[in-house]
C-alpha atoms as a PDB file:
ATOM      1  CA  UNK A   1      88.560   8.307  21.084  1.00  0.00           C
ATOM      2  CA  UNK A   2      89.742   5.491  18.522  1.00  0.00           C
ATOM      3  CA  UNK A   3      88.052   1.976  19.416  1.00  0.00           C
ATOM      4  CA  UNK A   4      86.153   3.307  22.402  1.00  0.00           C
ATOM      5  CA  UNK A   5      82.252   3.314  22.724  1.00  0.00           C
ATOM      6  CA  UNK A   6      80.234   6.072  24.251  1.00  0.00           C
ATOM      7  CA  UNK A   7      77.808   3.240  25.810  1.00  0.00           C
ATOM      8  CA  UNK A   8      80.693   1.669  27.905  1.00  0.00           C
ATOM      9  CA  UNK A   9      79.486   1.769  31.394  1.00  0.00           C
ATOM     10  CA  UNK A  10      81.321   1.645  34.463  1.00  0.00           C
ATOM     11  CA  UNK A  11      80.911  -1.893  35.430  1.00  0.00           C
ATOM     12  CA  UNK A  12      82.987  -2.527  32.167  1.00  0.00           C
ATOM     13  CA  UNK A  13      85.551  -0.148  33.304  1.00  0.00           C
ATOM     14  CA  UNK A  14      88.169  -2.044  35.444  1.00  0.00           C
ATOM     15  CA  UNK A  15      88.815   1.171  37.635  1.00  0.00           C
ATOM     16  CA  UNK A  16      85.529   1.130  38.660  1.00  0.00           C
ATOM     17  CA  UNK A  17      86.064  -1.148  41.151  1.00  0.00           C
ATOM     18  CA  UNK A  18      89.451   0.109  42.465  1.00  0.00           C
ATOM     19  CA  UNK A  19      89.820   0.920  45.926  1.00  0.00           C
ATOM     20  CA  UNK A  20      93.304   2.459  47.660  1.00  0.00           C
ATOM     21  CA  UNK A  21      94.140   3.049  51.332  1.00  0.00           C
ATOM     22  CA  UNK A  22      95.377   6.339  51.970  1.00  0.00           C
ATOM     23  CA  UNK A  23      97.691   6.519  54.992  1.00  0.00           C
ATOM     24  CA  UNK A  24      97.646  10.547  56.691  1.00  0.00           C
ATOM     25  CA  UNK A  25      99.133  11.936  59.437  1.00  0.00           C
ATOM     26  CA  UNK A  26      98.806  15.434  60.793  1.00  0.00           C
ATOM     27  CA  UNK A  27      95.147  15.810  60.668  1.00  0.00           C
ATOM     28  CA  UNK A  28      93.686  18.384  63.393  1.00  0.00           C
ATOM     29  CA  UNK A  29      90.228  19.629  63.919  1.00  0.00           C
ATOM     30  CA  UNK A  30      89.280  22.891  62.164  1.00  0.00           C
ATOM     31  CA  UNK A  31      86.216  24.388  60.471  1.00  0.00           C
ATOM     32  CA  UNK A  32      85.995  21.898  57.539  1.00  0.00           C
ATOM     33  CA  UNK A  33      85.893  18.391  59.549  1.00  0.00           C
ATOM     34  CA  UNK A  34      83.736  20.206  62.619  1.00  0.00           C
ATOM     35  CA  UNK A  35      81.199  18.984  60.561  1.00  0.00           C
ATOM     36  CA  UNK A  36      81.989  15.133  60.809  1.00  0.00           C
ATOM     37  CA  UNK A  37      80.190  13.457  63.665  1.00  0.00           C
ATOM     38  CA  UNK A  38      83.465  12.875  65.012  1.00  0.00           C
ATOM     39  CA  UNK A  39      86.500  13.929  66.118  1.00  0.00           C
ATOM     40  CA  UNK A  40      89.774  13.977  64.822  1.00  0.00           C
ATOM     41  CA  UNK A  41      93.057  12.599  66.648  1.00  0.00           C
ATOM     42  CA  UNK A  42      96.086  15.123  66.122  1.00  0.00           C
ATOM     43  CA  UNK A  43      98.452  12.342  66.390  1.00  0.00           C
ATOM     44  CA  UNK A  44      99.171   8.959  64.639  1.00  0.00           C
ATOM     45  CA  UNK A  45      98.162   7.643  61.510  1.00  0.00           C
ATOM     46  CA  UNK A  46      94.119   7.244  60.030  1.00  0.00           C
ATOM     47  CA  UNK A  47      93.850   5.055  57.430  1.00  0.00           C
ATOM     48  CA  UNK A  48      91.140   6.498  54.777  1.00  0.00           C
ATOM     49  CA  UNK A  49      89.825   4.171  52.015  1.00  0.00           C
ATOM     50  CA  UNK A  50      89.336   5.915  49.068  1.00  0.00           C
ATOM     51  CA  UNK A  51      87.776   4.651  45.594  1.00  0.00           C
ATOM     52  CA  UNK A  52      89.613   5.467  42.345  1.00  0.00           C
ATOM     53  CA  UNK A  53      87.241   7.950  41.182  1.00  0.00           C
ATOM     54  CA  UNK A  54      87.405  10.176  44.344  1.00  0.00           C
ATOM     55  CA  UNK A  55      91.486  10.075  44.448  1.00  0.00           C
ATOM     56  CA  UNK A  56      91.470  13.485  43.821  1.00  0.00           C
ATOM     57  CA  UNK A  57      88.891  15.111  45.728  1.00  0.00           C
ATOM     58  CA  UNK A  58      90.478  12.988  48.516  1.00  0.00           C
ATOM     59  CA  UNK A  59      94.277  14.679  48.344  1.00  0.00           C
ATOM     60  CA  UNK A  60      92.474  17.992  48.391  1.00  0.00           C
ATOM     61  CA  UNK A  61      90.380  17.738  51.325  1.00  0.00           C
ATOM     62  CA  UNK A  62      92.829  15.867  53.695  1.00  0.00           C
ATOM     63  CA  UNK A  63      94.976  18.950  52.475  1.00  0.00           C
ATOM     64  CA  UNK A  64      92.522  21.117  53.775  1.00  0.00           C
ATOM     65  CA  UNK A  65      92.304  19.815  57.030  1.00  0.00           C
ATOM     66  CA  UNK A  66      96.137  19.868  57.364  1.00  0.00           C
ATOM     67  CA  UNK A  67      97.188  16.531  57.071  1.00  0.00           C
ATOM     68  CA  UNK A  68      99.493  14.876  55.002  1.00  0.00           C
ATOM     69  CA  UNK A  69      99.720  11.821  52.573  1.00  0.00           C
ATOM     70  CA  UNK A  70     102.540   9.396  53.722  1.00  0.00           C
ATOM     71  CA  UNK A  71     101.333   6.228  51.417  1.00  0.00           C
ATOM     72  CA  UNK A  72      98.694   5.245  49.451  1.00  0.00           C
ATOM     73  CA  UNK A  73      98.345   1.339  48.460  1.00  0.00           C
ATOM     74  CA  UNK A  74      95.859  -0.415  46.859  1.00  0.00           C
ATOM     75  CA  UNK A  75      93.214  -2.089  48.744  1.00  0.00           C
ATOM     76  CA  UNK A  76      93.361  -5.852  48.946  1.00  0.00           C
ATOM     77  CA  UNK A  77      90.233  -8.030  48.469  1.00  0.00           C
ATOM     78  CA  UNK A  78      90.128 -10.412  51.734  1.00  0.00           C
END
């Protein structure tokens, strides 16, 4: 791309750093979190923080396991 270096690292790379919290609902145990060292609750919200970089990965494995993605915010530094 125009103006962009192929040496730019990630620590230059404001995203880098970004962290959201992903708020689910509807998770349930099944074969693909049997493998977690712990269980999951059918009911209520978890709160998952997830960096930037793994957003996507994120949306399909919560998917997976049959929950759903009521809000996502950003993370605040406190």
């Amino acid at each position: 791309m125009l103006g962009q270096s192929a040496l730019v690292g990630s620590a230059s790379n404001p995203s880098a750093s970004r962290v959201f919290v992903y708020e689910v609902t509807g998770l349930r145990q099944n074969d693909t979190n049997d493998k977690n060292s712990y269980p999951v609750r059918r009911s209520g919200s978890v709160f998952i923080k997830v960096p930037y970089s793994r957003m996507n990965e994120e949306m399909q494995r919560i998917t997976r396991m049959g929950g759903t993605i009521v809000n996502i915010t950003p993370a605040t530094e406190s």
